[in-house]
PDB file of N, CA and C in Angstrom:
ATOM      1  N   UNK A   1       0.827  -1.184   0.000  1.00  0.00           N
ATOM      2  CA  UNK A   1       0.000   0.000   0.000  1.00  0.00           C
ATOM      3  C   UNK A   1       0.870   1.246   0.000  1.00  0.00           C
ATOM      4  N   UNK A   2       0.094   2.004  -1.139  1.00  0.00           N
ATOM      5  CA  UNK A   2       1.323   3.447  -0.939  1.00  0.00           C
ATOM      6  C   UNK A   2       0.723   4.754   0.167  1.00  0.00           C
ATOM      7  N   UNK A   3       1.180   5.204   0.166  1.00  0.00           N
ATOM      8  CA  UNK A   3       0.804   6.473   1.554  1.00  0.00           C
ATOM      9  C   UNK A   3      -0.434   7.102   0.974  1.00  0.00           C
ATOM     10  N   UNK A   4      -0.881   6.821   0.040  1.00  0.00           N
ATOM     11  CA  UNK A   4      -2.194   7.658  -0.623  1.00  0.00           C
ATOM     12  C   UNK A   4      -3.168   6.947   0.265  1.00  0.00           C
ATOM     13  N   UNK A   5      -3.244   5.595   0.124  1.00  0.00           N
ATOM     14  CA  UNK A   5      -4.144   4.151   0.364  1.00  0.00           C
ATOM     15  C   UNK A   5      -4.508   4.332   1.717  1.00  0.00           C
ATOM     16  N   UNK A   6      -3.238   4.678   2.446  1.00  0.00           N
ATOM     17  CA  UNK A   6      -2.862   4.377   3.841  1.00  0.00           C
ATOM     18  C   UNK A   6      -3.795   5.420   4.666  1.00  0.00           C
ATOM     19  N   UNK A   7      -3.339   6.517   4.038  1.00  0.00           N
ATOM     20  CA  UNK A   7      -3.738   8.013   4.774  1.00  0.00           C
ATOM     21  C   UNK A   7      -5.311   8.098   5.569  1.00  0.00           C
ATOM     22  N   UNK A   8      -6.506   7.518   4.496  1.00  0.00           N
ATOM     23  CA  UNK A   8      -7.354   7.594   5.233  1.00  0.00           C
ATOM     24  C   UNK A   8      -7.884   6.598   6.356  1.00  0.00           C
ATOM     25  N   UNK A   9      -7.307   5.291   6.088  1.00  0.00           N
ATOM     26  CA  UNK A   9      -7.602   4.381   7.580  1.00  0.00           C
ATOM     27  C   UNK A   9      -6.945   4.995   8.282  1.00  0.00           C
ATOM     28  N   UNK A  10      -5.835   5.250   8.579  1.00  0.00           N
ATOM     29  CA  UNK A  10      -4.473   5.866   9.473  1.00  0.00           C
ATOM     30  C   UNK A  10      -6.202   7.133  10.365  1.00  0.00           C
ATOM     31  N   UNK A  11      -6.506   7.777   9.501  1.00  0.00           N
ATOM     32  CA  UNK A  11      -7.100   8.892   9.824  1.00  0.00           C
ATOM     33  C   UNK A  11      -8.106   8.597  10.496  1.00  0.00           C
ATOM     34  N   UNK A  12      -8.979   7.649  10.315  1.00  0.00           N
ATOM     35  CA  UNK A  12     -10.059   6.862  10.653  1.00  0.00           C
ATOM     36  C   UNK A  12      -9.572   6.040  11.850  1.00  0.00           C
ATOM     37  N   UNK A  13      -8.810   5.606  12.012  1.00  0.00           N
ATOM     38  CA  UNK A  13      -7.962   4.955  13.312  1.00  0.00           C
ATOM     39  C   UNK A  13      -7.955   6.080  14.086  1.00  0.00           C
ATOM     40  N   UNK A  14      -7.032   7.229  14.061  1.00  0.00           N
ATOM     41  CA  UNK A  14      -6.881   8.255  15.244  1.00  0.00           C
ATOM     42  C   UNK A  14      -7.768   8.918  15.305  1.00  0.00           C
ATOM     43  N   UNK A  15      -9.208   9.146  14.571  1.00  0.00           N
ATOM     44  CA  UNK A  15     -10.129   9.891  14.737  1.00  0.00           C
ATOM     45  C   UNK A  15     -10.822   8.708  15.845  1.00  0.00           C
ATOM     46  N   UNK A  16     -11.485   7.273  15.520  1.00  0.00           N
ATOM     47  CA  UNK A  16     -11.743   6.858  16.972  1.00  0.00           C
ATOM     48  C   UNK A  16     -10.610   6.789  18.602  1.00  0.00           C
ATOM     49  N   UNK A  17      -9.578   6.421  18.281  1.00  0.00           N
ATOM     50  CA  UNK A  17      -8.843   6.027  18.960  1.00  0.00           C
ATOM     51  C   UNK A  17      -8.336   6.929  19.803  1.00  0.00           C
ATOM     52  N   UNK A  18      -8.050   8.142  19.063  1.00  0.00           N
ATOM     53  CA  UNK A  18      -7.338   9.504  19.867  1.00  0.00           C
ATOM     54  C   UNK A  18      -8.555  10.285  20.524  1.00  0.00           C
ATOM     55  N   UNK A  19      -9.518  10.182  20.824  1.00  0.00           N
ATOM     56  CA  UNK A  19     -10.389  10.754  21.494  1.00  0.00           C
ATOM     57  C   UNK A  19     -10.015  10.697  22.699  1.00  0.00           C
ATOM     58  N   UNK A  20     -10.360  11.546  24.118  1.00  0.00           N
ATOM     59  CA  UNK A  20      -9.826  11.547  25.069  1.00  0.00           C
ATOM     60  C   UNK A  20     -10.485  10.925  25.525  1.00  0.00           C
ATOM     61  N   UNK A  21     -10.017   9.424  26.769  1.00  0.00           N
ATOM     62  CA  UNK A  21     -10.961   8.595  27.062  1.00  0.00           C
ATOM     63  C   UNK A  21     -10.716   6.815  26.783  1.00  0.00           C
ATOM     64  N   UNK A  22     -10.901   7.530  25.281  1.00  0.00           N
ATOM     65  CA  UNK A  22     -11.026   5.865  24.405  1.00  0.00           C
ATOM     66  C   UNK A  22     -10.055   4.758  24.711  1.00  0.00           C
ATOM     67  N   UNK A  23      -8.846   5.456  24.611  1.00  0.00           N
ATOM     68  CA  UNK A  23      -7.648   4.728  24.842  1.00  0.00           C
ATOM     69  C   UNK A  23      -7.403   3.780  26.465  1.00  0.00           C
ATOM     70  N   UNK A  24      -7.913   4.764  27.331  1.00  0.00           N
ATOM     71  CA  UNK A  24      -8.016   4.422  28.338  1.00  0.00           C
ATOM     72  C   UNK A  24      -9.143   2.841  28.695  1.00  0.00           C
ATOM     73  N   UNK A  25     -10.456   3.434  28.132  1.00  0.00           N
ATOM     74  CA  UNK A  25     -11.798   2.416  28.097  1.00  0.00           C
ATOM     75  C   UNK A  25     -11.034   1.137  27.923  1.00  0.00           C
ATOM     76  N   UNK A  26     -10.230   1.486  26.354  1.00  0.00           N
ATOM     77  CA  UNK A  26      -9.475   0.095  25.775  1.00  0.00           C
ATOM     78  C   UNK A  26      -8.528  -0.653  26.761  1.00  0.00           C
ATOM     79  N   UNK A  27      -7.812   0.132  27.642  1.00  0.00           N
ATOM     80  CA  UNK A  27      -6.966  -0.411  28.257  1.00  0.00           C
ATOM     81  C   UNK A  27      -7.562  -1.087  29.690  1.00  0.00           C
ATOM     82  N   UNK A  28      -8.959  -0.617  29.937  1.00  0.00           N
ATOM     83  CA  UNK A  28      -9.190  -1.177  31.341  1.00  0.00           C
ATOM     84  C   UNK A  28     -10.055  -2.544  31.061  1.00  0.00           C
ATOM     85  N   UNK A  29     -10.341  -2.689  29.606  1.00  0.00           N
ATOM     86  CA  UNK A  29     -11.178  -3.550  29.291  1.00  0.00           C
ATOM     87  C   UNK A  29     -10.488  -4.654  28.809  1.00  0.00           C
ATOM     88  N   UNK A  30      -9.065  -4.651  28.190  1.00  0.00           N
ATOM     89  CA  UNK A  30      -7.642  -5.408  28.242  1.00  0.00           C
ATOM     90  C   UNK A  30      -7.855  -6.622  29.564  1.00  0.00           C
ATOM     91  N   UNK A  31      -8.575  -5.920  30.393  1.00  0.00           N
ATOM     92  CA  UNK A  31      -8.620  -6.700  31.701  1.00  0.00           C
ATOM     93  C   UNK A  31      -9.862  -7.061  32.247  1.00  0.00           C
ATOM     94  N   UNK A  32     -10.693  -7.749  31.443  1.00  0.00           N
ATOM     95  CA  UNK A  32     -11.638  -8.121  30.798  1.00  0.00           C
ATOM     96  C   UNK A  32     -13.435  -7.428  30.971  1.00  0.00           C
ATOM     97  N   UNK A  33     -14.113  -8.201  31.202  1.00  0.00           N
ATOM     98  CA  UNK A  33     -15.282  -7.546  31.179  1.00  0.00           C
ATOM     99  C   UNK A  33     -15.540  -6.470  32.483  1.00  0.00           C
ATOM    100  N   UNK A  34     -16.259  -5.256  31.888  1.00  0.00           N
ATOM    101  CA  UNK A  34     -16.577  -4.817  32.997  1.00  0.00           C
ATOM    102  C   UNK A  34     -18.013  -4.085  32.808  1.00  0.00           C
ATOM    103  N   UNK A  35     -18.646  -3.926  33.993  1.00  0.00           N
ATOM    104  CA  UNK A  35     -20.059  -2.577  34.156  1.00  0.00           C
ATOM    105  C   UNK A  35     -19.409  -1.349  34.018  1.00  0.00           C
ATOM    106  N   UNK A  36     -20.307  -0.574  33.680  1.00  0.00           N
ATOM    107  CA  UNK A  36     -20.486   0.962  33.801  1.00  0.00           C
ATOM    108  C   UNK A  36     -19.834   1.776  34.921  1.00  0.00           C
ATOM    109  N   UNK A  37     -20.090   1.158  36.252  1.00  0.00           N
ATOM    110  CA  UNK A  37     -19.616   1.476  37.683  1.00  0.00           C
ATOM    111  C   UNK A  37     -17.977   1.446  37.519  1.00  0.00           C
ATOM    112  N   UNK A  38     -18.172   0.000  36.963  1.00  0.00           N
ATOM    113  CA  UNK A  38     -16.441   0.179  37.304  1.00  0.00           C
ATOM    114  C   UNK A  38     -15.379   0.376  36.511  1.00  0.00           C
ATOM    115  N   UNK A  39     -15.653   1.088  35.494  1.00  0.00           N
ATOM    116  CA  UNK A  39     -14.963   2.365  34.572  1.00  0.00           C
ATOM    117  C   UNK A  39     -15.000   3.615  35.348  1.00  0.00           C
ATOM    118  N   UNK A  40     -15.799   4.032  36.457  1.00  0.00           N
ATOM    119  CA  UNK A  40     -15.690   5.318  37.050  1.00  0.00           C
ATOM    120  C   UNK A  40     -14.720   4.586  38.052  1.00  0.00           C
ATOM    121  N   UNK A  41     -14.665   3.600  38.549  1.00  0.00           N
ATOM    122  CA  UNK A  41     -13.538   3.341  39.886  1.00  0.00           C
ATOM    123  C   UNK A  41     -12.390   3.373  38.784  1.00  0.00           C
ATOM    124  N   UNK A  42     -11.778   3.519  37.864  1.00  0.00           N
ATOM    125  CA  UNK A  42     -10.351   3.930  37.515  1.00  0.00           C
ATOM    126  C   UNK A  42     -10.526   5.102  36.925  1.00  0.00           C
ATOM    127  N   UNK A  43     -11.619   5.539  36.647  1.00  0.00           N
ATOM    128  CA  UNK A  43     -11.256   6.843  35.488  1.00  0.00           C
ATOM    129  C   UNK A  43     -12.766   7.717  36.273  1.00  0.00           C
ATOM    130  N   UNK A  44     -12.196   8.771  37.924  1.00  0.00           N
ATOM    131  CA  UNK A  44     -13.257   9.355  38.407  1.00  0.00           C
ATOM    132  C   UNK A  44     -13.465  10.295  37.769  1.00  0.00           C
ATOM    133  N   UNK A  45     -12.732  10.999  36.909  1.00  0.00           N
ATOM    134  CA  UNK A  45     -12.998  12.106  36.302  1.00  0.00           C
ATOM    135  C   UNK A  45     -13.783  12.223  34.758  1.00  0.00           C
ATOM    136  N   UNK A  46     -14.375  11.165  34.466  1.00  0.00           N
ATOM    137  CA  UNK A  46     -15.208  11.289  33.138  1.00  0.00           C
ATOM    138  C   UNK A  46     -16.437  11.443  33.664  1.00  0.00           C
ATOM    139  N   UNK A  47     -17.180  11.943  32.879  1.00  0.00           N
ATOM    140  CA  UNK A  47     -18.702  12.222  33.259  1.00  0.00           C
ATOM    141  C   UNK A  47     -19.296  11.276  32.757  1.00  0.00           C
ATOM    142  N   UNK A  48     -20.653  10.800  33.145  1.00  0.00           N
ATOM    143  CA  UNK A  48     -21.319   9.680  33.006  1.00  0.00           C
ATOM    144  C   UNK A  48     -21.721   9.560  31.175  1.00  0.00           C
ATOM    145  N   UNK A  49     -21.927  11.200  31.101  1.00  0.00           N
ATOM    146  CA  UNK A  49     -22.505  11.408  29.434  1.00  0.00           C
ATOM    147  C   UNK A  49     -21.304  10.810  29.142  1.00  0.00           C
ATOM    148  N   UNK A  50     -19.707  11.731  28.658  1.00  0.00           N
ATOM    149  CA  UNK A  50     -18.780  11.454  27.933  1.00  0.00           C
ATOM    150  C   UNK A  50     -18.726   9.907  28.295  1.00  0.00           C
ATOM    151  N   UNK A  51     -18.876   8.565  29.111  1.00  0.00           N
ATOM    152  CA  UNK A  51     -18.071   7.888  29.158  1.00  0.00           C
ATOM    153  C   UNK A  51     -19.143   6.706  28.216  1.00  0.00           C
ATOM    154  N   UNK A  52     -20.603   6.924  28.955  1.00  0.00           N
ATOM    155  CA  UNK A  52     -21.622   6.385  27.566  1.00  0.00           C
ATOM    156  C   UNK A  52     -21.662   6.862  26.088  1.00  0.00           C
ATOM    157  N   UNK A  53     -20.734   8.203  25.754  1.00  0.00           N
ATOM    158  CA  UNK A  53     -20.617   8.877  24.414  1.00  0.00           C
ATOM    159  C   UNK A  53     -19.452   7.700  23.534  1.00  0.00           C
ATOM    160  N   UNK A  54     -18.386   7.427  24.583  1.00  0.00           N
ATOM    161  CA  UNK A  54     -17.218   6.962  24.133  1.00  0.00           C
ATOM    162  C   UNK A  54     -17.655   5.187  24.035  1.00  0.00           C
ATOM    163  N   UNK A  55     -18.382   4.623  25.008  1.00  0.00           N
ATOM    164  CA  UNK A  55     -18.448   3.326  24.653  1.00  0.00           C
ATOM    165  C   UNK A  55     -19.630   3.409  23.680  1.00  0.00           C
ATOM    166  N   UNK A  56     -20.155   4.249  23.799  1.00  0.00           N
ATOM    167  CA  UNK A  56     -21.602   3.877  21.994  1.00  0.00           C
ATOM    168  C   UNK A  56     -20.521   4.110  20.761  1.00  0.00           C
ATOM    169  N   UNK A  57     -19.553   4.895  21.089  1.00  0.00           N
ATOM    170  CA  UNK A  57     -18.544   4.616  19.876  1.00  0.00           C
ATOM    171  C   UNK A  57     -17.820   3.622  19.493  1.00  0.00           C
ATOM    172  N   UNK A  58     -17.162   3.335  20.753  1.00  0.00           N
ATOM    173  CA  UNK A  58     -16.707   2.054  20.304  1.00  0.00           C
ATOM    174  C   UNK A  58     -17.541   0.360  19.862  1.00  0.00           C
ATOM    175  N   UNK A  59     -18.718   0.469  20.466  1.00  0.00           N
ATOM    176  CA  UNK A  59     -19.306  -0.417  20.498  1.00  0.00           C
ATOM    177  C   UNK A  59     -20.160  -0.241  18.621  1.00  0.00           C
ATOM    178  N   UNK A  60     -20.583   0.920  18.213  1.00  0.00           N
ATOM    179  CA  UNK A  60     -20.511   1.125  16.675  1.00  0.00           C
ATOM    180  C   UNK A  60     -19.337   1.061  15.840  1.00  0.00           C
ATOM    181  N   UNK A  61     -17.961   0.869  16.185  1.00  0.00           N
ATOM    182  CA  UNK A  61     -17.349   0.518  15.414  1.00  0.00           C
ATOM    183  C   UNK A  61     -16.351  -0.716  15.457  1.00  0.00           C
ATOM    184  N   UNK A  62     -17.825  -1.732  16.364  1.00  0.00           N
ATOM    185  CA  UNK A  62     -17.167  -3.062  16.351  1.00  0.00           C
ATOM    186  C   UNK A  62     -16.281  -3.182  17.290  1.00  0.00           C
ATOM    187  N   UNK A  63     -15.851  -2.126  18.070  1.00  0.00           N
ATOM    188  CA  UNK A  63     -14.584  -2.470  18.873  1.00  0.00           C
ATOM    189  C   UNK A  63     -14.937  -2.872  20.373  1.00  0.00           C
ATOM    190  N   UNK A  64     -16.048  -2.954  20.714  1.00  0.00           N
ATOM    191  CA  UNK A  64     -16.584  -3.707  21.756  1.00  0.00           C
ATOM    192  C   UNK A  64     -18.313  -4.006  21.915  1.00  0.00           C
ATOM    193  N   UNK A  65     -18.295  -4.755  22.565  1.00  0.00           N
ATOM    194  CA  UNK A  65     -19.618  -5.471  22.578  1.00  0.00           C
ATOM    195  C   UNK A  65     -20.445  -4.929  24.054  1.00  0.00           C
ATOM    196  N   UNK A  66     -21.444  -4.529  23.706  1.00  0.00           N
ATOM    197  CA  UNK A  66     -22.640  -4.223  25.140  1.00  0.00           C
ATOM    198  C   UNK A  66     -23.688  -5.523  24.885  1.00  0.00           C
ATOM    199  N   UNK A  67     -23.221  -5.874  26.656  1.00  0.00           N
ATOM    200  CA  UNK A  67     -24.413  -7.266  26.360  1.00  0.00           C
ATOM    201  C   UNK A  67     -25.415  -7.096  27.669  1.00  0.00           C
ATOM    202  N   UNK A  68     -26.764  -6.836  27.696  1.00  0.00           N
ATOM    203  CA  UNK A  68     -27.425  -6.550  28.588  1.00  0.00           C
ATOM    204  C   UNK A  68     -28.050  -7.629  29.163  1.00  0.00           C
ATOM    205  N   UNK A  69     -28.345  -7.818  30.588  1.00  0.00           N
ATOM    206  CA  UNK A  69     -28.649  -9.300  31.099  1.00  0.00           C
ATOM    207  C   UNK A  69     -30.181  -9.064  31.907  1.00  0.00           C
ATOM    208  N   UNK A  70     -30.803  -9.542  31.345  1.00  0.00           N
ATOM    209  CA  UNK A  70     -32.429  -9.471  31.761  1.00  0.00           C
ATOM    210  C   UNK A  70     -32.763  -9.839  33.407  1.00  0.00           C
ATOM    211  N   UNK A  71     -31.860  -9.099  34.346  1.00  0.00           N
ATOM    212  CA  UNK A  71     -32.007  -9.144  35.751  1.00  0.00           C
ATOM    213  C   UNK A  71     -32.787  -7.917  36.817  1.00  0.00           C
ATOM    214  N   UNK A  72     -33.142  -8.366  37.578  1.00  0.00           N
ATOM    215  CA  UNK A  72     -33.473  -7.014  38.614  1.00  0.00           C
ATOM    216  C   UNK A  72     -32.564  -6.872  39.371  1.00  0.00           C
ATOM    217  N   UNK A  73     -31.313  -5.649  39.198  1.00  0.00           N
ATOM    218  CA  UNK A  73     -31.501  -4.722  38.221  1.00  0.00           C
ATOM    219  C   UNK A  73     -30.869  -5.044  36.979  1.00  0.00           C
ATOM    220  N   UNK A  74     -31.661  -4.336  35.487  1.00  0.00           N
ATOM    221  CA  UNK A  74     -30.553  -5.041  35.041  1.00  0.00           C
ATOM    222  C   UNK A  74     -29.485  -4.909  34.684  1.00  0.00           C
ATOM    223  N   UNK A  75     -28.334  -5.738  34.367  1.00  0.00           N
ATOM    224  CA  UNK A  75     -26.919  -5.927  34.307  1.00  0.00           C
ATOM    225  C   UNK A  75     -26.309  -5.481  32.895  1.00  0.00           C
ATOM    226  N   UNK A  76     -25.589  -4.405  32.522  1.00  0.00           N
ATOM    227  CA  UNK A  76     -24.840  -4.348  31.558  1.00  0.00           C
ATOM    228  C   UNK A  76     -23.401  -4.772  31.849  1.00  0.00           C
ATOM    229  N   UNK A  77     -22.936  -5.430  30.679  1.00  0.00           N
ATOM    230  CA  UNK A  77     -21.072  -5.107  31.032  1.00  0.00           C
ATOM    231  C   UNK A  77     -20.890  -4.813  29.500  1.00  0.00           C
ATOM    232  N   UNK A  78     -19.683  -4.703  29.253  1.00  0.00           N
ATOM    233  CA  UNK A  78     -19.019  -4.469  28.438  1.00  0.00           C
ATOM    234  C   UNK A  78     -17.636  -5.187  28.001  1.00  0.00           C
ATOM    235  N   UNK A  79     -17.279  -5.874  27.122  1.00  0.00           N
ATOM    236  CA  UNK A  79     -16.200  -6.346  26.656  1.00  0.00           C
ATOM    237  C   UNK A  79     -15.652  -5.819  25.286  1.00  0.00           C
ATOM    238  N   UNK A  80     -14.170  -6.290  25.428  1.00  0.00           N
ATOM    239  CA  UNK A  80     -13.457  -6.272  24.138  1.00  0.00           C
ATOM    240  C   UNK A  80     -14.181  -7.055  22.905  1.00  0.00           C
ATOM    241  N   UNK A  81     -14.100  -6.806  21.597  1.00  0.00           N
ATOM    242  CA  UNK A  81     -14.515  -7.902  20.140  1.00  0.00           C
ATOM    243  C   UNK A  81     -12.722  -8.304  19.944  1.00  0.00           C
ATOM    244  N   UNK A  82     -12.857  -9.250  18.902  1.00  0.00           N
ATOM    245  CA  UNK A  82     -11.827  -9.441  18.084  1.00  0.00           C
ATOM    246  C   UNK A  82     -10.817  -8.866  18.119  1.00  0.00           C
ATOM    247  N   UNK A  83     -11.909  -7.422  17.050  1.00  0.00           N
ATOM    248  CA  UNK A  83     -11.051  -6.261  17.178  1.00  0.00           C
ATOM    249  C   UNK A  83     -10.662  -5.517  18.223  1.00  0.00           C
ATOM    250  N   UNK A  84     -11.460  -5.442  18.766  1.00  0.00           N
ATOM    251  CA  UNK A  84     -10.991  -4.710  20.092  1.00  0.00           C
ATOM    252  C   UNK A  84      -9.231  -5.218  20.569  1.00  0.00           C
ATOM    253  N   UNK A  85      -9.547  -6.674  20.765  1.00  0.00           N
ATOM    254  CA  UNK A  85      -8.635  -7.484  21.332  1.00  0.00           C
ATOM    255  C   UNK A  85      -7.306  -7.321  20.963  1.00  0.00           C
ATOM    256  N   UNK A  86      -7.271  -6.695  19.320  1.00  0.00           N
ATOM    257  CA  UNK A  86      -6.467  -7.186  18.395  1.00  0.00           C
ATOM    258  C   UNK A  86      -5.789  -6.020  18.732  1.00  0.00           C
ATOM    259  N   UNK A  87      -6.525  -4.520  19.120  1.00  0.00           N
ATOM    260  CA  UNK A  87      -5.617  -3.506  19.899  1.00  0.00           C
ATOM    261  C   UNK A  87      -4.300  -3.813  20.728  1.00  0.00           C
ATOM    262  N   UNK A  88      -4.447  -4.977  21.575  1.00  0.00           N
ATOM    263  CA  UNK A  88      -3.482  -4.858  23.057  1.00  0.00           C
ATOM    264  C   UNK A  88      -2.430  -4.661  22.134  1.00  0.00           C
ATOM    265  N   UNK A  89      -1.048  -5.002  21.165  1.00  0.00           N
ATOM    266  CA  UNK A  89       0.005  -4.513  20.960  1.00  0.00           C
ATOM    267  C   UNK A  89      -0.285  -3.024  20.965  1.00  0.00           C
ATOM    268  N   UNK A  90      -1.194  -2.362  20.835  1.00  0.00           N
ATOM    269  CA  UNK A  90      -0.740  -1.219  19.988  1.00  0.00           C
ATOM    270  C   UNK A  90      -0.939  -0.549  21.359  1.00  0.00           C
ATOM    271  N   UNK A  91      -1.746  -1.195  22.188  1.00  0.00           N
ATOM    272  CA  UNK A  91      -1.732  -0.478  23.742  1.00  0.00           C
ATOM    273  C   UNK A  91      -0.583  -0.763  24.397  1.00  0.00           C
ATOM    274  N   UNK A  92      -0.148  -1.909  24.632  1.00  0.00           N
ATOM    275  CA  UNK A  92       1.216  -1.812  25.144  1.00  0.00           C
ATOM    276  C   UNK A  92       2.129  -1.177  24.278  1.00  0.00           C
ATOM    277  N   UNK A  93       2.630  -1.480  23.576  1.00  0.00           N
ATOM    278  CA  UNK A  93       3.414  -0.380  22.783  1.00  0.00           C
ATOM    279  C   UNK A  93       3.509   1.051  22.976  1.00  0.00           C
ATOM    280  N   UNK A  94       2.243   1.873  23.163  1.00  0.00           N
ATOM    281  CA  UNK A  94       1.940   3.114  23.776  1.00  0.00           C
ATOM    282  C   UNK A  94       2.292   3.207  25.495  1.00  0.00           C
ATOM    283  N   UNK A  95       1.614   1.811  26.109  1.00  0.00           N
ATOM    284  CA  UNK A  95       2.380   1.853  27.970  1.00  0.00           C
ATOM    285  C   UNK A  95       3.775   2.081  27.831  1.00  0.00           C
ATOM    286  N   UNK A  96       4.177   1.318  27.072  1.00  0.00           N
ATOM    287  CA  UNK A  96       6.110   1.236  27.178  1.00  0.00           C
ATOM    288  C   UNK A  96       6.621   1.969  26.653  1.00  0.00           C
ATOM    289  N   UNK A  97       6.015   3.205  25.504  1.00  0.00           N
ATOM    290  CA  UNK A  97       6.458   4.194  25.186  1.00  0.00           C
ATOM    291  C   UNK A  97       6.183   5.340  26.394  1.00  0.00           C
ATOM    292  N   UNK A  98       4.805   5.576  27.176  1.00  0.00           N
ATOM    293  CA  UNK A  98       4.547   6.310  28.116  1.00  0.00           C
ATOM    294  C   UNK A  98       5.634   6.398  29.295  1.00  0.00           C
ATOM    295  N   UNK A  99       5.658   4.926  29.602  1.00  0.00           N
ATOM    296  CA  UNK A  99       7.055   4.738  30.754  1.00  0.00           C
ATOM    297  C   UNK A  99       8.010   5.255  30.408  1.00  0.00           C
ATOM    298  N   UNK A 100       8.721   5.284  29.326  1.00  0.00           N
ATOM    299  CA  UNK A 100       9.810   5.567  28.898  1.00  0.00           C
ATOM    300  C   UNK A 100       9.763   7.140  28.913  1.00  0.00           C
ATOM    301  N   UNK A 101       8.828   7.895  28.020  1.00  0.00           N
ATOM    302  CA  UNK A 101       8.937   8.946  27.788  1.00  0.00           C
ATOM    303  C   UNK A 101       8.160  10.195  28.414  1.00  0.00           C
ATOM    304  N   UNK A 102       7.065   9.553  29.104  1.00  0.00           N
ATOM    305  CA  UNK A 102       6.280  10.860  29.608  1.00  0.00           C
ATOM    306  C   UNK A 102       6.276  10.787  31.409  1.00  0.00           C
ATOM    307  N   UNK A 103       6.387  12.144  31.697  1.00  0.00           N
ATOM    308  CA  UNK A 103       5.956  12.463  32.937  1.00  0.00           C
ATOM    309  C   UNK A 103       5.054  12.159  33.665  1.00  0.00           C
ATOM    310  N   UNK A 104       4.186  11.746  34.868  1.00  0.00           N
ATOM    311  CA  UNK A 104       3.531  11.793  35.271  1.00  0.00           C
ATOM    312  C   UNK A 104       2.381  13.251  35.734  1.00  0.00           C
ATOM    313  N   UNK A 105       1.468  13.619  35.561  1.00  0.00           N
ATOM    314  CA  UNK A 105       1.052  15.262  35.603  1.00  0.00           C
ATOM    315  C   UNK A 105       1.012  15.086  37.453  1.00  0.00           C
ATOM    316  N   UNK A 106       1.511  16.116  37.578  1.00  0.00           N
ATOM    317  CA  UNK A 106       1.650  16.003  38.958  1.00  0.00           C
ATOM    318  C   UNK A 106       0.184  16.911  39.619  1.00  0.00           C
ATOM    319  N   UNK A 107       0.020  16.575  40.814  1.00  0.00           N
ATOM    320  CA  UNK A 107      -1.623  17.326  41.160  1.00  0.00           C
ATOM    321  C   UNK A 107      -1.370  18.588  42.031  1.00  0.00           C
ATOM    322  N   UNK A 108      -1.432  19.437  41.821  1.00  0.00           N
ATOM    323  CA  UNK A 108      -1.308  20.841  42.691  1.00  0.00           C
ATOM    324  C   UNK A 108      -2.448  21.163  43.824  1.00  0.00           C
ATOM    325  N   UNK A 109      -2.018  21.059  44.754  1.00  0.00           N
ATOM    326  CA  UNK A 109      -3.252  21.781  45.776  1.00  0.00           C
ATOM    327  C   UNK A 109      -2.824  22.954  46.170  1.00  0.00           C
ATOM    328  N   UNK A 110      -3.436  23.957  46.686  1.00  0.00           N
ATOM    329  CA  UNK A 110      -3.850  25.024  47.260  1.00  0.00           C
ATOM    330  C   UNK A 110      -3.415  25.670  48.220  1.00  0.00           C
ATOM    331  N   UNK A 111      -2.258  25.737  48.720  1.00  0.00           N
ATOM    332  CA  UNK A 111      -1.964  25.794  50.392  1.00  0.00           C
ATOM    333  C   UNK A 111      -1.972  27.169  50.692  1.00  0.00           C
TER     334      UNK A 111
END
């Protein structure tokens, strides 16, 4: 494939993927199924909208599955697809580049 071919998946990749959020979803779900709840116990700072905005995305573009379970109450989780799955190099690859190269943001309080 020449760079003409390439350009628009490439584009279509970082337009889902680079969203703020997504990357993360992908990486907590690496570690397998989870509810709604417990995407806010690692990631307290997304809002309930953005974090249902980001999994209806991924879940429309195949990259994970919502399976709802006919209980009182009832039960959603969420998992990786295929594709989804087929991410983990490209997530580790990004952890071991992060370790290597980026800072941690440090938290400022007020004194």
């Amino acid at each position: 494939m020449d760079y003409q071919q390439m350009c628009p998946r490439y584009e279509k990749a970082i337009d889902v993927l680079g969203k703020k959020w997504t990357g993360l979803i992908i990486r907590i779900l690496m570690g397998g199924k989870k509810r709604f709840g417990e995407f806010h116990a690692q990631m307290p700072d997304v809002s309930d909208r953005l974090l249902s905005e980001r999994l209806k995305t991924l879940e429309d573009e195949g990259i994970i599955i919502r399976r709802v379970f006919d209980t009182k109450p009832v039960r959603v989780e969420y998992e990786l697809t295929e594709k989804g799955r087929a991410l983990e190099p490209v997530v580790t690859a990004i952890q071991a580049w992060g370790e290597h190269w980026c800072e941690p943001e440090t938290v400022h309080s007020d004194r």
